[in-house]
PDB file of N, CA and C in Angstrom:
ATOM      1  N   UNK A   1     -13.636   6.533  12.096  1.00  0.00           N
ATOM      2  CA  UNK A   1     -14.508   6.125  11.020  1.00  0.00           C
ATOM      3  C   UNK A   1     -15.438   4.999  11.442  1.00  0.00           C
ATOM      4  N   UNK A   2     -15.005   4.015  12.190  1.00  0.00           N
ATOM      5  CA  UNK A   2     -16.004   2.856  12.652  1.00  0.00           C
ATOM      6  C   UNK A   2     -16.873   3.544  13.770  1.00  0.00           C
ATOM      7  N   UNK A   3     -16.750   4.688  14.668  1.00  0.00           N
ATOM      8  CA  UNK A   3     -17.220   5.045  16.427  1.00  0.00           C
ATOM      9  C   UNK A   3     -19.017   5.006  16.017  1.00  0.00           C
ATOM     10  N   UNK A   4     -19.246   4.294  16.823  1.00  0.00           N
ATOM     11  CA  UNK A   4     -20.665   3.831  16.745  1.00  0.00           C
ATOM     12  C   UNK A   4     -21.612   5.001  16.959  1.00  0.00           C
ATOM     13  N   UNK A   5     -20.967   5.885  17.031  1.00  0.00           N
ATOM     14  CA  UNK A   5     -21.582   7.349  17.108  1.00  0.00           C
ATOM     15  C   UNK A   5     -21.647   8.164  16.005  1.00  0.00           C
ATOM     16  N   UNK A   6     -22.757   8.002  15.091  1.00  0.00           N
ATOM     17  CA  UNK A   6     -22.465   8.699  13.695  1.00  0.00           C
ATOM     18  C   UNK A   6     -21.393  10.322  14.223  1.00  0.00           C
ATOM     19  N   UNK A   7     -21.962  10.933  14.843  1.00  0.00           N
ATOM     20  CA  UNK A   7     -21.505  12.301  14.723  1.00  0.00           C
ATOM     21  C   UNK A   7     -20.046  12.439  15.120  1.00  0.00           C
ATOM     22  N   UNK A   8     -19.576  11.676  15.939  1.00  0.00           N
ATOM     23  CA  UNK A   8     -17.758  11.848  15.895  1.00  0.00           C
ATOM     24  C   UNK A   8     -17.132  10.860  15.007  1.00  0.00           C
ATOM     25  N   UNK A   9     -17.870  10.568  13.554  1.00  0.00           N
ATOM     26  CA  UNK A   9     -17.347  10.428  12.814  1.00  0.00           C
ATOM     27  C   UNK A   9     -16.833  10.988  11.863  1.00  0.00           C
ATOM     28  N   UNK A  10     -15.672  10.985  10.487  1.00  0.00           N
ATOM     29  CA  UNK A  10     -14.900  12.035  10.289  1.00  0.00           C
ATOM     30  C   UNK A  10     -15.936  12.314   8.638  1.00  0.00           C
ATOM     31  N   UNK A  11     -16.166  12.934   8.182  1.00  0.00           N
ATOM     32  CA  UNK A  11     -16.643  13.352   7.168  1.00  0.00           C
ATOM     33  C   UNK A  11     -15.890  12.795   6.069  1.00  0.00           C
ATOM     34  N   UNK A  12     -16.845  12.423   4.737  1.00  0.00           N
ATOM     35  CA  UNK A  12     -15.759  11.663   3.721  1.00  0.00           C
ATOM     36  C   UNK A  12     -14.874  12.865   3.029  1.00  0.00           C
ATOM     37  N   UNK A  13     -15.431  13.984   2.651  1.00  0.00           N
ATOM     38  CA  UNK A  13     -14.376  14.890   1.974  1.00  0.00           C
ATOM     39  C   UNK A  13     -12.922  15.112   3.430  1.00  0.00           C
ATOM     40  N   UNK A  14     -13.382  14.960   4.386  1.00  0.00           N
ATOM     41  CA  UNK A  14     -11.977  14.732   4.997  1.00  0.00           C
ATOM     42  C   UNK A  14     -10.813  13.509   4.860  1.00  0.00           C
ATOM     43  N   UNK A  15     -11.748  12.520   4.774  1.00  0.00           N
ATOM     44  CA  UNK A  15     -11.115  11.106   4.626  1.00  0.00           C
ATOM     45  C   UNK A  15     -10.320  11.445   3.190  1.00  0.00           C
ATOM     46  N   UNK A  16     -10.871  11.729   2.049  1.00  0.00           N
ATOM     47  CA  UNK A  16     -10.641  11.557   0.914  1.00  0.00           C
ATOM     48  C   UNK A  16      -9.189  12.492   1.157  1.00  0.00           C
ATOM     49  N   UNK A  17      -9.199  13.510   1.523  1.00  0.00           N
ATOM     50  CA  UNK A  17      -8.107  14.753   1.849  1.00  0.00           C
ATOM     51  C   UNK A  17      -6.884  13.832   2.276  1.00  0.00           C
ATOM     52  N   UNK A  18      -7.137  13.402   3.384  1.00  0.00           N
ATOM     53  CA  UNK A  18      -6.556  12.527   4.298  1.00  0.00           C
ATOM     54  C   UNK A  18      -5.693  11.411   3.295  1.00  0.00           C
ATOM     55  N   UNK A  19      -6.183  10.829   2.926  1.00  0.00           N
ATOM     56  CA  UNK A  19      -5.837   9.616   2.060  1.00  0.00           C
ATOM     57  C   UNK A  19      -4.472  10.163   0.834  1.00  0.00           C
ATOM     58  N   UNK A  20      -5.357  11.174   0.767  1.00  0.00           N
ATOM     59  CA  UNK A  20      -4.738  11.573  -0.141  1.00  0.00           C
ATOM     60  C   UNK A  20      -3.356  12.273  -0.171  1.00  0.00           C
ATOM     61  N   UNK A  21      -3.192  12.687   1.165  1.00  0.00           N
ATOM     62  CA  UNK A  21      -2.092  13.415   1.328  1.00  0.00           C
ATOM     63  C   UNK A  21      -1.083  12.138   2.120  1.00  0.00           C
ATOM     64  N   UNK A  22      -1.590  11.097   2.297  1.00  0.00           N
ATOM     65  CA  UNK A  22      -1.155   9.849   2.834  1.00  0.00           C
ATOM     66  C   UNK A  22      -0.239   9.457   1.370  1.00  0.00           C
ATOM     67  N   UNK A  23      -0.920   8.894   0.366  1.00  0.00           N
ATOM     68  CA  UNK A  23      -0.401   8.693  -1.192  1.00  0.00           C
ATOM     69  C   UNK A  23       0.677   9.674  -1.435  1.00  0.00           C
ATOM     70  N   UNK A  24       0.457  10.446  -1.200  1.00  0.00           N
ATOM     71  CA  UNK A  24       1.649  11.942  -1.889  1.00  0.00           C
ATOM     72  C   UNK A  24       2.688  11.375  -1.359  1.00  0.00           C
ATOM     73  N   UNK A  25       2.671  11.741   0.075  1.00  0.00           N
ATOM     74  CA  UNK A  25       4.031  11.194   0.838  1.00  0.00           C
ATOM     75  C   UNK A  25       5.001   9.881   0.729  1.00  0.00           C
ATOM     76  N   UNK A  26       4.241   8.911  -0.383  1.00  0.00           N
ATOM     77  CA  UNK A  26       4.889   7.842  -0.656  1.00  0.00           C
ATOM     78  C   UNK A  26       5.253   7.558  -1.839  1.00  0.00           C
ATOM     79  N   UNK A  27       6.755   6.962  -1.922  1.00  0.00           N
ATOM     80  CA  UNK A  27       6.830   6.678  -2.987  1.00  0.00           C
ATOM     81  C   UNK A  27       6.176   5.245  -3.757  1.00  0.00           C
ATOM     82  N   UNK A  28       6.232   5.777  -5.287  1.00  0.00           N
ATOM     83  CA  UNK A  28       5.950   4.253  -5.737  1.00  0.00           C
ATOM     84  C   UNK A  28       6.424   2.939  -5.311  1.00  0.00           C
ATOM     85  N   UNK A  29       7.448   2.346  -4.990  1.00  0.00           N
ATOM     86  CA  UNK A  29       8.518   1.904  -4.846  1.00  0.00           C
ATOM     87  C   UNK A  29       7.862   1.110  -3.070  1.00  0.00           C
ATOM     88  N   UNK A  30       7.067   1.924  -2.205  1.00  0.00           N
ATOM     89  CA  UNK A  30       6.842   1.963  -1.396  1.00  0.00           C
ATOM     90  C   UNK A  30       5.368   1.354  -1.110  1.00  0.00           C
ATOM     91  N   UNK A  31       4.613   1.661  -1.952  1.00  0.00           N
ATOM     92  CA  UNK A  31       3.493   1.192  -2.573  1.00  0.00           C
ATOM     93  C   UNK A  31       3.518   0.105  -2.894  1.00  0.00           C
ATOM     94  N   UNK A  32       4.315  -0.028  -3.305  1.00  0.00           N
ATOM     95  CA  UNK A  32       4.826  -1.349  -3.879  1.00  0.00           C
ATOM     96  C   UNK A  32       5.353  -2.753  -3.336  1.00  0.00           C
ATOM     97  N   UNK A  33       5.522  -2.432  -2.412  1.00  0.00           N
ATOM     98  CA  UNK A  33       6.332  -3.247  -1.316  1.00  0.00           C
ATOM     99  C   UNK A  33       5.129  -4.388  -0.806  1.00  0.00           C
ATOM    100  N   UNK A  34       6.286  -5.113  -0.566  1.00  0.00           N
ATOM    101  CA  UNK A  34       5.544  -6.618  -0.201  1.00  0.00           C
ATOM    102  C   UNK A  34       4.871  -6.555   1.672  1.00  0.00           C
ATOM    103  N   UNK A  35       4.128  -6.976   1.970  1.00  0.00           N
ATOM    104  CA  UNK A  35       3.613  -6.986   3.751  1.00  0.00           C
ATOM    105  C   UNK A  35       3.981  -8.345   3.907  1.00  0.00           C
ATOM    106  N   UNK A  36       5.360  -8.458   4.642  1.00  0.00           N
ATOM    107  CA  UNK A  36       5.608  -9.805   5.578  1.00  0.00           C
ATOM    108  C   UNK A  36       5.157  -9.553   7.286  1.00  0.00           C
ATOM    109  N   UNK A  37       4.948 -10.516   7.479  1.00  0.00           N
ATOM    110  CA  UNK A  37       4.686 -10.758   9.169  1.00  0.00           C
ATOM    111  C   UNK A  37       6.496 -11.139   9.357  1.00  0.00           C
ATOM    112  N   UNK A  38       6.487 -10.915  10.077  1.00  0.00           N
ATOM    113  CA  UNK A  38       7.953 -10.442  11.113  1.00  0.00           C
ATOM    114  C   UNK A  38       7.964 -11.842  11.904  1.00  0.00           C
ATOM    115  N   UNK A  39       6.717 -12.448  11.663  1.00  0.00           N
ATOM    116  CA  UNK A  39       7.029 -14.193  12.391  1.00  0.00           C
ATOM    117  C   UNK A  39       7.010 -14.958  11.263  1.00  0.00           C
ATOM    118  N   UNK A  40       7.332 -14.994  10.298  1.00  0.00           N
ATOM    119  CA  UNK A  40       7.588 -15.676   9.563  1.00  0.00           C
ATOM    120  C   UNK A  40       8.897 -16.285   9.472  1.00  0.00           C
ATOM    121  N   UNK A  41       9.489 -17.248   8.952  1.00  0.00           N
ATOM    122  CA  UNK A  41      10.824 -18.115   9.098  1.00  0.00           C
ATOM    123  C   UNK A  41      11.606 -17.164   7.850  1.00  0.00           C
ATOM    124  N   UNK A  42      13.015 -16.463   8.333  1.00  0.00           N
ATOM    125  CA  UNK A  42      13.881 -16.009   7.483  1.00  0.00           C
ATOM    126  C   UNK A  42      14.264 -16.440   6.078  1.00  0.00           C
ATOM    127  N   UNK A  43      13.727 -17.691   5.713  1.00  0.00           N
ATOM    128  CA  UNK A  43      14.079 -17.952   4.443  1.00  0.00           C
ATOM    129  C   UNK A  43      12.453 -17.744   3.495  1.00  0.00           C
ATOM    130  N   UNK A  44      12.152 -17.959   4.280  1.00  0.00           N
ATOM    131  CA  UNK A  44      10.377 -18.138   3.690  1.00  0.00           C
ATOM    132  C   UNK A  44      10.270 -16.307   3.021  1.00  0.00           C
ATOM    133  N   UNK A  45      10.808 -15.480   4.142  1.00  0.00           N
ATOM    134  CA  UNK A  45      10.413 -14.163   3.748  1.00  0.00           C
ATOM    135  C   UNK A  45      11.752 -13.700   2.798  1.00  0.00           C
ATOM    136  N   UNK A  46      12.788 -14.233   2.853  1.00  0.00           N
ATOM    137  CA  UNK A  46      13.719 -14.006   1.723  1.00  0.00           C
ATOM    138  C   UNK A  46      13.259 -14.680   0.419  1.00  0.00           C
ATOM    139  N   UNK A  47      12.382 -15.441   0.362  1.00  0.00           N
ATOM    140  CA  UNK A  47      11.728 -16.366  -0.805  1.00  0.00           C
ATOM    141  C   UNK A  47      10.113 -15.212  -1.339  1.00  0.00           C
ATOM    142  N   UNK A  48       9.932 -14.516  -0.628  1.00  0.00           N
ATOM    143  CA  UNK A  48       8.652 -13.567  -0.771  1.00  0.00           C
ATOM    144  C   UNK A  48       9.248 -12.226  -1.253  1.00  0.00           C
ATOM    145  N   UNK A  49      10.257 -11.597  -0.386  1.00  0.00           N
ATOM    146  CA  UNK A  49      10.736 -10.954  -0.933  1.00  0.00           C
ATOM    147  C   UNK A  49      11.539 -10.640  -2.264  1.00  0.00           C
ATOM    148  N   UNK A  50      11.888 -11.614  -2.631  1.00  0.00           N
ATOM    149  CA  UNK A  50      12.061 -12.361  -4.203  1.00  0.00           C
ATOM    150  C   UNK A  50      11.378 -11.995  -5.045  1.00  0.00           C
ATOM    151  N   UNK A  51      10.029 -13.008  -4.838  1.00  0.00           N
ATOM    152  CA  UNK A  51       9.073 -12.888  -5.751  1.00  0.00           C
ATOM    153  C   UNK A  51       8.291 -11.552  -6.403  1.00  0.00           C
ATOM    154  N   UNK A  52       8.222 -10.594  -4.799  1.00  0.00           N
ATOM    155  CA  UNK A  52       8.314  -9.947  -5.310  1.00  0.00           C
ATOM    156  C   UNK A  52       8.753  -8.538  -5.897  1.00  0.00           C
ATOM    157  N   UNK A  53       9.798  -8.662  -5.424  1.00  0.00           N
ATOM    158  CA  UNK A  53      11.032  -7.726  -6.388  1.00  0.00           C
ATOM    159  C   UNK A  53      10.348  -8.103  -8.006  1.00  0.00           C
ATOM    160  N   UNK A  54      10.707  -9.369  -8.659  1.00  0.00           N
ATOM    161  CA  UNK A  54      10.147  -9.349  -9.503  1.00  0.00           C
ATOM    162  C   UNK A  54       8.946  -9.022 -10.392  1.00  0.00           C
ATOM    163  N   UNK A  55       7.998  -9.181  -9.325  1.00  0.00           N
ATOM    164  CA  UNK A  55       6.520  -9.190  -9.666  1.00  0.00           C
ATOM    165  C   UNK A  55       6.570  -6.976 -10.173  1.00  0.00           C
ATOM    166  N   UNK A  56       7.164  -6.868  -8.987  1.00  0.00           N
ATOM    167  CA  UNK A  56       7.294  -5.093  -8.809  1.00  0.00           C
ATOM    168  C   UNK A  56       7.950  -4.345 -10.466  1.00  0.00           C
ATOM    169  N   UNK A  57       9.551  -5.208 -10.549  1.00  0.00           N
ATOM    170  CA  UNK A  57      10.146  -5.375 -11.559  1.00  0.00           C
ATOM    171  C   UNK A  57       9.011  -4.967 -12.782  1.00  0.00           C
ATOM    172  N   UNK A  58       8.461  -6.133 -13.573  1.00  0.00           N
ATOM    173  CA  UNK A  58       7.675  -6.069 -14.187  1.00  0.00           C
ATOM    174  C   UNK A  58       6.391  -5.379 -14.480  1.00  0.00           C
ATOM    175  N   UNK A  59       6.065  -4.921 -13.289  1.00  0.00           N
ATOM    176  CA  UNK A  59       5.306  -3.861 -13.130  1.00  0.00           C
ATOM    177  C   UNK A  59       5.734  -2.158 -13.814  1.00  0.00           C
ATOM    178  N   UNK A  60       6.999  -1.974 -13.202  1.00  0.00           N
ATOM    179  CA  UNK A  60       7.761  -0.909 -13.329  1.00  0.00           C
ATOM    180  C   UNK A  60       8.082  -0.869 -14.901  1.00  0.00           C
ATOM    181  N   UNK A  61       8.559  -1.748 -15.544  1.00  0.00           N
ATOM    182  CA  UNK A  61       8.622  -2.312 -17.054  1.00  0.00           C
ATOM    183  C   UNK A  61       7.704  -2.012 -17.922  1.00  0.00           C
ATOM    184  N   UNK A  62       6.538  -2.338 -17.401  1.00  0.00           N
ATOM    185  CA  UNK A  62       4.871  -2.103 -18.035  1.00  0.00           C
ATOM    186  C   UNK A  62       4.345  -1.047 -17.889  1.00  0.00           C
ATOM    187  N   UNK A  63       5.387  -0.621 -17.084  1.00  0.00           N
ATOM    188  CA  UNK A  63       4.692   1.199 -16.626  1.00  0.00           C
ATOM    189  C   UNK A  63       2.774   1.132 -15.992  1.00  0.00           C
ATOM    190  N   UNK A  64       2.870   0.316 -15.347  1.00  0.00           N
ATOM    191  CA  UNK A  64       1.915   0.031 -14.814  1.00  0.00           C
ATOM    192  C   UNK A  64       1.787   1.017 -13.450  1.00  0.00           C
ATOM    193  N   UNK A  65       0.555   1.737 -12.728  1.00  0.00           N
ATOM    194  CA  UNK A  65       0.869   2.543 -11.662  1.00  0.00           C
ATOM    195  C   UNK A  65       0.854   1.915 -10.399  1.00  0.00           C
ATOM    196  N   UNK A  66       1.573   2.078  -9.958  1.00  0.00           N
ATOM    197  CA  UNK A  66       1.165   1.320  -8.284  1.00  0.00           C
ATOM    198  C   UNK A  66      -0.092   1.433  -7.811  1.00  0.00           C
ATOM    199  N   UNK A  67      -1.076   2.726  -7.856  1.00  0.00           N
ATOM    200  CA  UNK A  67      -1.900   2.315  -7.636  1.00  0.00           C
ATOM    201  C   UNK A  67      -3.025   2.961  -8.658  1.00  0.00           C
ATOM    202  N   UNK A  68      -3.784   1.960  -9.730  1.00  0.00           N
ATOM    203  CA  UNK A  68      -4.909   2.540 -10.467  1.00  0.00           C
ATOM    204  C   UNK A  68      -5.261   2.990 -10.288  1.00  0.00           C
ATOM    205  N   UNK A  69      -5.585   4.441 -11.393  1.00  0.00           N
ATOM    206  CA  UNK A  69      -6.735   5.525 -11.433  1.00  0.00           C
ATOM    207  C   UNK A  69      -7.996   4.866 -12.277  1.00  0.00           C
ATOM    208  N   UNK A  70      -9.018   5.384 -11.555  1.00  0.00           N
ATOM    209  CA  UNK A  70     -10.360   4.844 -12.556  1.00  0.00           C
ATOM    210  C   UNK A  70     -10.345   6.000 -13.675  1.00  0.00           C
TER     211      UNK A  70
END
């Protein structure tokens, strides 16, 4: 998608395909999930991971989607 060469770039109805079959394969739950860096100090990311369990929690409660449809 970035190759400075328009033409071996991938077409958007492929991307969109792509993406999309990326989403299917995951669960909510998964979506959902927090991104720690792996260098972070073990308590710091047990303190993130916390937060947000909860944050997720409440989400799930509200029936909110992991990820908005327009």
């Amino acid at each position: 998608m970035t190759d400075k060469n328009p033409s071996n770039r991938p077409v958007i109805e492929g991307v969109k395909a792509k993406f999309s079959r990326i989403l299917e394969s995951l669960s909510g739950l998964k979506l959902r999930a927090a991104i720690v860096s792996k260098r972070k100090p073990t308590l710091f990311v047990v303190f993130l991971r916390a937060k947000q369990a909860l944050r997720t929690l409440g989400y799930i409660i509200s029936r909110k989607a992991a990820i908005p449809q327009p």
